[in-house]
Every structure is written in C-alpha cells, then in structure tokens.
C-alpha atoms as a PDB file:
ATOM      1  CA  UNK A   1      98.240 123.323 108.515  1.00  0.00           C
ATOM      2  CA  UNK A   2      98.593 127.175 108.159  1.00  0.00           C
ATOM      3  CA  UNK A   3      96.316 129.107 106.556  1.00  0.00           C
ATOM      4  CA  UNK A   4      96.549 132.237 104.817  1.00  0.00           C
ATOM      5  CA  UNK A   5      93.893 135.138 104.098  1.00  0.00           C
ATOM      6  CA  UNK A   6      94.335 138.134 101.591  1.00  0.00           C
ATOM      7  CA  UNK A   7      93.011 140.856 101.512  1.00  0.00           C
ATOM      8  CA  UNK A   8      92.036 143.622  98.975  1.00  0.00           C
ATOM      9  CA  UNK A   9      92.284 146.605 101.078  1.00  0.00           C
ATOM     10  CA  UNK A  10      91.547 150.112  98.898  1.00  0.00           C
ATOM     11  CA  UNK A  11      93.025 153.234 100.635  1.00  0.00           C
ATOM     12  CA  UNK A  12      92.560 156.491  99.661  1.00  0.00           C
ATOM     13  CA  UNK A  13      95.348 159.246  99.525  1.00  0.00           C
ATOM     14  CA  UNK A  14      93.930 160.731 102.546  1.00  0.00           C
ATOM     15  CA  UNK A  15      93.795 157.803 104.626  1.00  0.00           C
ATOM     16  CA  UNK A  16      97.279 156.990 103.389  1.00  0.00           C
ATOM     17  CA  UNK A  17      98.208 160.243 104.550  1.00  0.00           C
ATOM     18  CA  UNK A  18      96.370 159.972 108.164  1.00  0.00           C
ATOM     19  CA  UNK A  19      98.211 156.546 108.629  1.00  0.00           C
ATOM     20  CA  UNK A  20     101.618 158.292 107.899  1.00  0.00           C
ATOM     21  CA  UNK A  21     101.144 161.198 110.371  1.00  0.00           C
ATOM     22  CA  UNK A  22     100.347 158.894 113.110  1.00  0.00           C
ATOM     23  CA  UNK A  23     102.938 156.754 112.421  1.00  0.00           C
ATOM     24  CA  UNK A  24     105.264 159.888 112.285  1.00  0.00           C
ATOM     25  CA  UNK A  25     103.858 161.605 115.043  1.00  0.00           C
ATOM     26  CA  UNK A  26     104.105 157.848 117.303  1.00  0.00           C
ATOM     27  CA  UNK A  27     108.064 157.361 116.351  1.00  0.00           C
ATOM     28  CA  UNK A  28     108.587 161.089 117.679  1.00  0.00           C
ATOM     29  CA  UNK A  29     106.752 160.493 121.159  1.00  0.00           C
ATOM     30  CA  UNK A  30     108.638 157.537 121.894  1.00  0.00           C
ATOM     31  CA  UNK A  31     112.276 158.839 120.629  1.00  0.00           C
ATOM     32  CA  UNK A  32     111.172 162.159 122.664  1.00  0.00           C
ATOM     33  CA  UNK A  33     110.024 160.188 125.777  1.00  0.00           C
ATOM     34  CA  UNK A  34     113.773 159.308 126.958  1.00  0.00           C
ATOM     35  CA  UNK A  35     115.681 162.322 126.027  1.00  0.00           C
ATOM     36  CA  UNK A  36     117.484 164.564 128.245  1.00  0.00           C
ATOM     37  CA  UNK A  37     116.694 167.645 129.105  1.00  0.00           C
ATOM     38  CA  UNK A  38     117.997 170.191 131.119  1.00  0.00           C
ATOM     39  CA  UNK A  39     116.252 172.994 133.411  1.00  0.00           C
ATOM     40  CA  UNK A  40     115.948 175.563 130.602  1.00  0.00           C
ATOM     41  CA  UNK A  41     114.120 172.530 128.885  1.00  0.00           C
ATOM     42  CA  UNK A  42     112.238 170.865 131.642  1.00  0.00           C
ATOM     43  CA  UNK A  43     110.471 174.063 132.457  1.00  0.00           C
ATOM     44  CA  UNK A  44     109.547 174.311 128.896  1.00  0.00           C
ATOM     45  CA  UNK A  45     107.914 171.074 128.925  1.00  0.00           C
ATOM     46  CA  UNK A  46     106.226 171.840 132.481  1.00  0.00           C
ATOM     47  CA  UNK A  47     105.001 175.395 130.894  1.00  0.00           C
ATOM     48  CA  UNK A  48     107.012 177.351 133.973  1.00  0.00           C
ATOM     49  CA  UNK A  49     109.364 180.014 134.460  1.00  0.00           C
ATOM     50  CA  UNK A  50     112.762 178.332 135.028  1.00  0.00           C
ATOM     51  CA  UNK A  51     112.618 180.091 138.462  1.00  0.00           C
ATOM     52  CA  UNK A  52     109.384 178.502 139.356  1.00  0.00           C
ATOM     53  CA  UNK A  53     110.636 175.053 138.157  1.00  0.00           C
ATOM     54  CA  UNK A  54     113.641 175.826 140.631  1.00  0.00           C
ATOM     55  CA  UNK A  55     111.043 176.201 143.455  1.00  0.00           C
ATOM     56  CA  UNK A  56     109.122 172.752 142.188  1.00  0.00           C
ATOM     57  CA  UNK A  57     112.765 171.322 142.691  1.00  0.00           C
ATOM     58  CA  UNK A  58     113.008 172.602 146.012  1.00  0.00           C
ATOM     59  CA  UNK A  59     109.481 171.704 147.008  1.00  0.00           C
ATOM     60  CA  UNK A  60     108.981 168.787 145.763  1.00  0.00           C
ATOM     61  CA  UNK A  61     111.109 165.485 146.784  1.00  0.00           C
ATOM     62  CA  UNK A  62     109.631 164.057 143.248  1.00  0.00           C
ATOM     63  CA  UNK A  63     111.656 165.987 141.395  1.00  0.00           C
ATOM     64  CA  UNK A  64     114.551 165.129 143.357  1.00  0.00           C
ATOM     65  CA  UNK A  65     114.169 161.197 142.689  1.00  0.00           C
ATOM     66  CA  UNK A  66     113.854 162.277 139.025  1.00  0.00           C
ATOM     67  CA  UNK A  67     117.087 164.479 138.755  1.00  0.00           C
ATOM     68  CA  UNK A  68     119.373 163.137 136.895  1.00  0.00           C
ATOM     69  CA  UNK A  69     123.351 164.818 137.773  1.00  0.00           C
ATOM     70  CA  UNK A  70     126.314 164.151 135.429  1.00  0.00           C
ATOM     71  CA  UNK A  71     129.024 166.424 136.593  1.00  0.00           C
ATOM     72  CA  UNK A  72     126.658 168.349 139.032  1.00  0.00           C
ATOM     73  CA  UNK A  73     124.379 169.090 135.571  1.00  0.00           C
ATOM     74  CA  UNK A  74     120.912 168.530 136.997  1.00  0.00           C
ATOM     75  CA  UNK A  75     118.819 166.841 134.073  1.00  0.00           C
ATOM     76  CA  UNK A  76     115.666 165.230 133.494  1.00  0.00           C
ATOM     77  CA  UNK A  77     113.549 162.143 131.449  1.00  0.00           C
ATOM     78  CA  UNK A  78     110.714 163.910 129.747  1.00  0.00           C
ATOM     79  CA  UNK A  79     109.009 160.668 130.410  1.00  0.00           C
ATOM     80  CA  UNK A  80     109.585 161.034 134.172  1.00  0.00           C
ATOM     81  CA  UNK A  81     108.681 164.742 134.137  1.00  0.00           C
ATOM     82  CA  UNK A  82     105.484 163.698 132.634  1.00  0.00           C
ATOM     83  CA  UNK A  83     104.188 161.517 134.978  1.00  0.00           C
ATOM     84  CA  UNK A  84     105.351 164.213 137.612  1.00  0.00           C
ATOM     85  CA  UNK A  85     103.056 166.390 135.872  1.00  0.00           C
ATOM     86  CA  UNK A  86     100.352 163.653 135.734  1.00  0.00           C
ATOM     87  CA  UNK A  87     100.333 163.221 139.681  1.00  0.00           C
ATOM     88  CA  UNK A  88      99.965 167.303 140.249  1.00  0.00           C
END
C-alpha cells in the first residue's frame, strides 16, 4: 500500500527568492570545485602573490601531490587546493 501526503505549502516572494540563490550559489560551488586552474589562478584562490605560491610549491610536498602537469603546465583542483588550505 503506498501512501501519499500533500501539502499546501505558501511561500512568499522572498523565500522564493532565498531558495533560488542557494540553489544558484550550490550549482556554482560544485561546478567550481573541479575546475582547473593554473598558478596565476591558484594563488588567487590561496590570496598570495604568485611568487609566494611558487615558494608554497617548493616548500610544501602537498602541493606537489596536488600538481596537476599536462605538457609541463603545472595546474591545480580548486577542491584539492582547498583542503590544502584547510590543513595550514
């Protein structure tokens, strides 16, 4: 036997809004979390100089792991550089 409720939800404008925004801002995380990026980028993300993010690469065996080379292009997950981030 399956049984069925309904429901007679009111929303506002506003909370139609909110739900959109999230829903928006949700898709955009997870489509962001496995681009590409390359050291110009990745030391956006980080909030560095590219020349310090050079000396994280050198310092740091994480970043290493993390890297990324297509045709000697050194590039990064913004998911991985995240957690890197997380862990300092």
């Amino acid at each position: 036997m399956i049984v069925t409720a309904t429901y007679d939800i009111k929303l506002s404008e506003e909370d139609l809004e909110m739900i959109a925004e999230r829903v928006v801002r949700r898709t955009n995380q997870d489509s962001d979390k496995n681009k590409l990026l390359n050291i110009t980028e990745s030391a956006q993300r980080c909030g560095v100089s590219t020349t310090t993010f050079y000396r994280w690469r050198e310092r740091y065996q994480e970043l290493q792991d993390i890297a990324i080379t297509t045709g000697g292009v050194a590039q990064f997950r913004a998911e991985d550089l995240d957690k890197f981030l997380e862990s300092k």
